[in-house]
PDB file of N, CA and C in Angstrom:
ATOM      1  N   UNK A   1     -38.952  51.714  -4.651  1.00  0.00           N
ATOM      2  CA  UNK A   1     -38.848  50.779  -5.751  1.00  0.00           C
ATOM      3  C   UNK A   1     -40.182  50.668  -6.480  1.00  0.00           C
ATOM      4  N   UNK A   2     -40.856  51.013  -5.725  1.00  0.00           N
ATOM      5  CA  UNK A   2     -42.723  51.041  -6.316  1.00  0.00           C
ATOM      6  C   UNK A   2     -42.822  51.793  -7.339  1.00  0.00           C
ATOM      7  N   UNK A   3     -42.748  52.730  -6.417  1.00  0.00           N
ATOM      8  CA  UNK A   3     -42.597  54.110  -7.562  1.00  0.00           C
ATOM      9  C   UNK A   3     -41.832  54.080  -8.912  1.00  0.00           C
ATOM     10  N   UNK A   4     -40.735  53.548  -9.078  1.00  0.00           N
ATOM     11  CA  UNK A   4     -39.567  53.544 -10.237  1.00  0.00           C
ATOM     12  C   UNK A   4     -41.245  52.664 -11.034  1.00  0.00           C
ATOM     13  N   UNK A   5     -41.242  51.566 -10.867  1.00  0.00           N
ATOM     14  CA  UNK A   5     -41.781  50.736 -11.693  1.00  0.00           C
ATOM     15  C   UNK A   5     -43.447  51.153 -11.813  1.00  0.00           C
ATOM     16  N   UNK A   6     -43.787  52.097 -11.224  1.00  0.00           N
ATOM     17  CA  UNK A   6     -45.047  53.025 -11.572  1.00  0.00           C
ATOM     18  C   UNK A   6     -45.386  53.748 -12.488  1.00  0.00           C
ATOM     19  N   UNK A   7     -43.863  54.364 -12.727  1.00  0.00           N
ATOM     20  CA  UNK A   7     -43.928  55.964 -13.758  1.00  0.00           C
ATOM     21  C   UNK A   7     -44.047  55.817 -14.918  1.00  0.00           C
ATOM     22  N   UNK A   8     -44.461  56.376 -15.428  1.00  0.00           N
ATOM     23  CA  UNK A   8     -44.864  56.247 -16.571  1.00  0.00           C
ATOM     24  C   UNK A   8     -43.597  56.538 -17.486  1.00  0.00           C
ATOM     25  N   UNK A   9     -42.489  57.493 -17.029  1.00  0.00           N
ATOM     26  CA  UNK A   9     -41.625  57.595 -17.765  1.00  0.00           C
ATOM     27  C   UNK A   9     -40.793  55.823 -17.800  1.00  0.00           C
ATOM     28  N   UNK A  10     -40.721  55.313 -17.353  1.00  0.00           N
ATOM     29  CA  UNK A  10     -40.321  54.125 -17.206  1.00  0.00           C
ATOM     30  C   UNK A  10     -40.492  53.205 -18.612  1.00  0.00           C
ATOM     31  N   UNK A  11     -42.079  53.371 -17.904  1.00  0.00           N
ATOM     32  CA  UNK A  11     -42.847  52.741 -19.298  1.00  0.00           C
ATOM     33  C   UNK A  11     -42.493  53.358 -20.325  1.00  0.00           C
ATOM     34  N   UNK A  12     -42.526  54.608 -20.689  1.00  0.00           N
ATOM     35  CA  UNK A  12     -41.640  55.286 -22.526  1.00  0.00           C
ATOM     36  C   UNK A  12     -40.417  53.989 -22.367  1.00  0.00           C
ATOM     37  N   UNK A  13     -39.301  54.451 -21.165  1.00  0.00           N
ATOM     38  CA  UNK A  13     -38.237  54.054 -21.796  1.00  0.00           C
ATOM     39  C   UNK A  13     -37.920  53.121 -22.136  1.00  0.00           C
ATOM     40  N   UNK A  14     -38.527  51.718 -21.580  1.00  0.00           N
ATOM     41  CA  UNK A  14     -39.279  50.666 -22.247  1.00  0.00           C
ATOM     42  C   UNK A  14     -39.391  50.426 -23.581  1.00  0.00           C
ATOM     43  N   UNK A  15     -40.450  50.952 -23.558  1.00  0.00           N
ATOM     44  CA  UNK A  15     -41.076  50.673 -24.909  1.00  0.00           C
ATOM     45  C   UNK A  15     -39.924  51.365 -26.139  1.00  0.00           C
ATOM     46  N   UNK A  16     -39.147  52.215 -25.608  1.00  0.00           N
ATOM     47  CA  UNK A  16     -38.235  52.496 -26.885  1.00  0.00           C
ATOM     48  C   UNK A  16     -36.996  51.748 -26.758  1.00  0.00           C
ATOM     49  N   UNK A  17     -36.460  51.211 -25.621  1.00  0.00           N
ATOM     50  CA  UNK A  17     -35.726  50.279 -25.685  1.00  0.00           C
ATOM     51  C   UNK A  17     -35.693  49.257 -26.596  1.00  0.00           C
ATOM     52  N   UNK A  18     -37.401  48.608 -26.364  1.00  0.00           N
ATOM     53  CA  UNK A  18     -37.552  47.859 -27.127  1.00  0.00           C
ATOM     54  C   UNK A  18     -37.445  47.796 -28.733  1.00  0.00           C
ATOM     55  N   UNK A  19     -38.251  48.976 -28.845  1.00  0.00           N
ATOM     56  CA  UNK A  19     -38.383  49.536 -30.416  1.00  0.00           C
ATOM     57  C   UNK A  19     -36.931  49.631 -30.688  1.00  0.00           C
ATOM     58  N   UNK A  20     -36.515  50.071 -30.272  1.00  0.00           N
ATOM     59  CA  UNK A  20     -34.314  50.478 -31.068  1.00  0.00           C
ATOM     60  C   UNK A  20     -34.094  48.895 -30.774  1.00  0.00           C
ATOM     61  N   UNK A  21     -33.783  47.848 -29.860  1.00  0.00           N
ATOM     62  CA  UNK A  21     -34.085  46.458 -30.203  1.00  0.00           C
ATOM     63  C   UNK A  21     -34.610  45.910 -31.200  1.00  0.00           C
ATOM     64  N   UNK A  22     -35.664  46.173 -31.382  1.00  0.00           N
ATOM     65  CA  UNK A  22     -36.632  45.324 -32.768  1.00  0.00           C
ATOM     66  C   UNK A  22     -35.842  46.062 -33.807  1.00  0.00           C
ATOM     67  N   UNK A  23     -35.765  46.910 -34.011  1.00  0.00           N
ATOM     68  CA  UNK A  23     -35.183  47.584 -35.220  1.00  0.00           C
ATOM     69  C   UNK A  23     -33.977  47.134 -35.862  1.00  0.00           C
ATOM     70  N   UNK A  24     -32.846  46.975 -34.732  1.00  0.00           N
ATOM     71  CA  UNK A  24     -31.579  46.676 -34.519  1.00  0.00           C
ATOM     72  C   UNK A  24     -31.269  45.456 -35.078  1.00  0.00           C
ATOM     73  N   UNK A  25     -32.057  44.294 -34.382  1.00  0.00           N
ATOM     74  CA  UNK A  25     -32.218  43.271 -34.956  1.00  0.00           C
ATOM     75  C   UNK A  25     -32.681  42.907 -36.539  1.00  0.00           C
ATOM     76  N   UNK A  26     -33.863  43.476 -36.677  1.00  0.00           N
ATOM     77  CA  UNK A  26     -34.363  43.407 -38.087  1.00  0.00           C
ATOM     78  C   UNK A  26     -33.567  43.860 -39.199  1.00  0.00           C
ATOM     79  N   UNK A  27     -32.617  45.382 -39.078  1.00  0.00           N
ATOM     80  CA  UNK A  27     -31.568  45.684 -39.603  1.00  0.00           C
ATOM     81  C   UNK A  27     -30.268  44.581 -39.594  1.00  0.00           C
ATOM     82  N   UNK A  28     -30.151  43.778 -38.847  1.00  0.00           N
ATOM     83  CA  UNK A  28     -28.799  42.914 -38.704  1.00  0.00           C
ATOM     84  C   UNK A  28     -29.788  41.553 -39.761  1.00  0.00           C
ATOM     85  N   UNK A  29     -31.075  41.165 -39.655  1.00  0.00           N
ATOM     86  CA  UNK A  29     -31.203  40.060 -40.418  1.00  0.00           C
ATOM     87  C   UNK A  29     -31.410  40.503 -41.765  1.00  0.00           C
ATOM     88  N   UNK A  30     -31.361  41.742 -41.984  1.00  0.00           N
ATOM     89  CA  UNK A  30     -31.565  42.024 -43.543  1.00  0.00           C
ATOM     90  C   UNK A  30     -30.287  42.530 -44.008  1.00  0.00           C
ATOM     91  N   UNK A  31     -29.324  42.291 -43.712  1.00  0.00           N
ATOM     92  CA  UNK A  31     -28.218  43.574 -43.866  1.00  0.00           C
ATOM     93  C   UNK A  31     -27.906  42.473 -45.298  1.00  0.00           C
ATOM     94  N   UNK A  32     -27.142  43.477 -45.991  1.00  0.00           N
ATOM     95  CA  UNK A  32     -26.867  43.113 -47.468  1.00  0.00           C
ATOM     96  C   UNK A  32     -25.287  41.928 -47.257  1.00  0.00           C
ATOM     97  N   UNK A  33     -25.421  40.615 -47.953  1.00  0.00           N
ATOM     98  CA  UNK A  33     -24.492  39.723 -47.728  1.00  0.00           C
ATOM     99  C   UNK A  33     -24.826  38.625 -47.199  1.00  0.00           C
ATOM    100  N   UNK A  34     -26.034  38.895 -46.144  1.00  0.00           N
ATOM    101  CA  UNK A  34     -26.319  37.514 -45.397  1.00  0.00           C
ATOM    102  C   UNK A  34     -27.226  36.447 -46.217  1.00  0.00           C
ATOM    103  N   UNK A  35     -27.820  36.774 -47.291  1.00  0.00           N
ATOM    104  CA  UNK A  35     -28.714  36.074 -47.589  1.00  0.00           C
ATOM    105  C   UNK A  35     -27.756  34.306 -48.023  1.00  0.00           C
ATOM    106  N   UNK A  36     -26.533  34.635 -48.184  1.00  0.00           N
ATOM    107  CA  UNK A  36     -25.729  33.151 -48.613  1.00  0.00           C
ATOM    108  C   UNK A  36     -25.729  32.399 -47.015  1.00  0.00           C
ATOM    109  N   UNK A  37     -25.867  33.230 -46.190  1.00  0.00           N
ATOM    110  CA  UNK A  37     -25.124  32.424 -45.032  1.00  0.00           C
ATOM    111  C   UNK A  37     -26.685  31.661 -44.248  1.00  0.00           C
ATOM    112  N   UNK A  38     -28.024  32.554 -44.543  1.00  0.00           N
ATOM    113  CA  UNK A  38     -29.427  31.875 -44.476  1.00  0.00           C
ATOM    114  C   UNK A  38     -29.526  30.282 -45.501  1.00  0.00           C
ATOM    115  N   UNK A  39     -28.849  30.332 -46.329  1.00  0.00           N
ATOM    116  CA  UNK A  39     -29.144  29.687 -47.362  1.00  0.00           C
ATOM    117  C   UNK A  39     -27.964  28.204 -46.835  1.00  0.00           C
ATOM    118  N   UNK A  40     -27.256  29.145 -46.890  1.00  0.00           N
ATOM    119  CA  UNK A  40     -26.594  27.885 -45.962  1.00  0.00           C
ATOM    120  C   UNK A  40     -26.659  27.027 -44.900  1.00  0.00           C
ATOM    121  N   UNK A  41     -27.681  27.910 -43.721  1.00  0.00           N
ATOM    122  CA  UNK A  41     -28.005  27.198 -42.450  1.00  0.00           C
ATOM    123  C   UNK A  41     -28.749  26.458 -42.745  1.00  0.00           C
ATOM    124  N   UNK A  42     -29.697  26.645 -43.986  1.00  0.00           N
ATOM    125  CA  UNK A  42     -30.944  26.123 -44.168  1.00  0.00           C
ATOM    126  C   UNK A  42     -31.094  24.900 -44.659  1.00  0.00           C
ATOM    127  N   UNK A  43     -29.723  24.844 -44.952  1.00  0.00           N
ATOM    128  CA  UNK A  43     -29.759  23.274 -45.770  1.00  0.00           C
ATOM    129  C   UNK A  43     -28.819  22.515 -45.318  1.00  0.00           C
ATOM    130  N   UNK A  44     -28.803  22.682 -43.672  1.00  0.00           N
ATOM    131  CA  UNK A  44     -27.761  21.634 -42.593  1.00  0.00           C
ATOM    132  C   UNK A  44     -29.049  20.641 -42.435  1.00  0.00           C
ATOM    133  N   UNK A  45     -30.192  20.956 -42.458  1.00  0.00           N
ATOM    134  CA  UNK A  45     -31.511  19.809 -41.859  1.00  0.00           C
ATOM    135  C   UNK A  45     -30.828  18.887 -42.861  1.00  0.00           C
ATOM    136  N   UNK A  46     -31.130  19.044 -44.130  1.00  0.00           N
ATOM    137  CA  UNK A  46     -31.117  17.831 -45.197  1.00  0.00           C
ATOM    138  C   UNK A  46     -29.770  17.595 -45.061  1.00  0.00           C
ATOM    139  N   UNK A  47     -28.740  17.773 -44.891  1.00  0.00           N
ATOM    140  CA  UNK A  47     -27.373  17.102 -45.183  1.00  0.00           C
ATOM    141  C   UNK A  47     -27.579  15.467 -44.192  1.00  0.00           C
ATOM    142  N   UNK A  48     -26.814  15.011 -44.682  1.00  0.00           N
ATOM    143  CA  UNK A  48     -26.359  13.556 -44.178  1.00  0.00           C
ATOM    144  C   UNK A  48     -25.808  13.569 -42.899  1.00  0.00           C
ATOM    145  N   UNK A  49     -25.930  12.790 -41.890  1.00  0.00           N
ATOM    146  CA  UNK A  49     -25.374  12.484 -40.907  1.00  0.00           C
ATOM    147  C   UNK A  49     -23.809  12.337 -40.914  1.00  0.00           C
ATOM    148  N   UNK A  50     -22.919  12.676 -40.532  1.00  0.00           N
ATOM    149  CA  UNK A  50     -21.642  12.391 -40.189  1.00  0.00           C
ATOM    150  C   UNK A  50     -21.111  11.272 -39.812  1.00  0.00           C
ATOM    151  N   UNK A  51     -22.007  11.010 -38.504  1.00  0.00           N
ATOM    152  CA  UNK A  51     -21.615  10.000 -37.227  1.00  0.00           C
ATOM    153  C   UNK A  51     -21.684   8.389 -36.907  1.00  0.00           C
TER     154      UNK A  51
END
């Protein structure tokens, strides 16, 4: 188990995991359409209480 978490190949696959993650994500918050639905979350602070 030492070893697994030693290698260096480990560490690549890691780090590109991550990278296709970051990417993935950043592609899903920019994707074309969402900007109404940002605009919308954004202005639940100021709305009025319900309750």
């Amino acid at each position: 188990m030492k070893h697994f978490f030693a290698s260096a190949d480990a560490g690549m696959l890691g780090l590109l995991f991550f990278f296709i993650f970051f990417c993935a994500v950043t592609l899903w918050t920019f994707r074309s359409g969402s900007k109404a639905d940002y605009e919308k979350q954004g202005r639940i602070p100021l709305e009025e209480n319900e309750s």
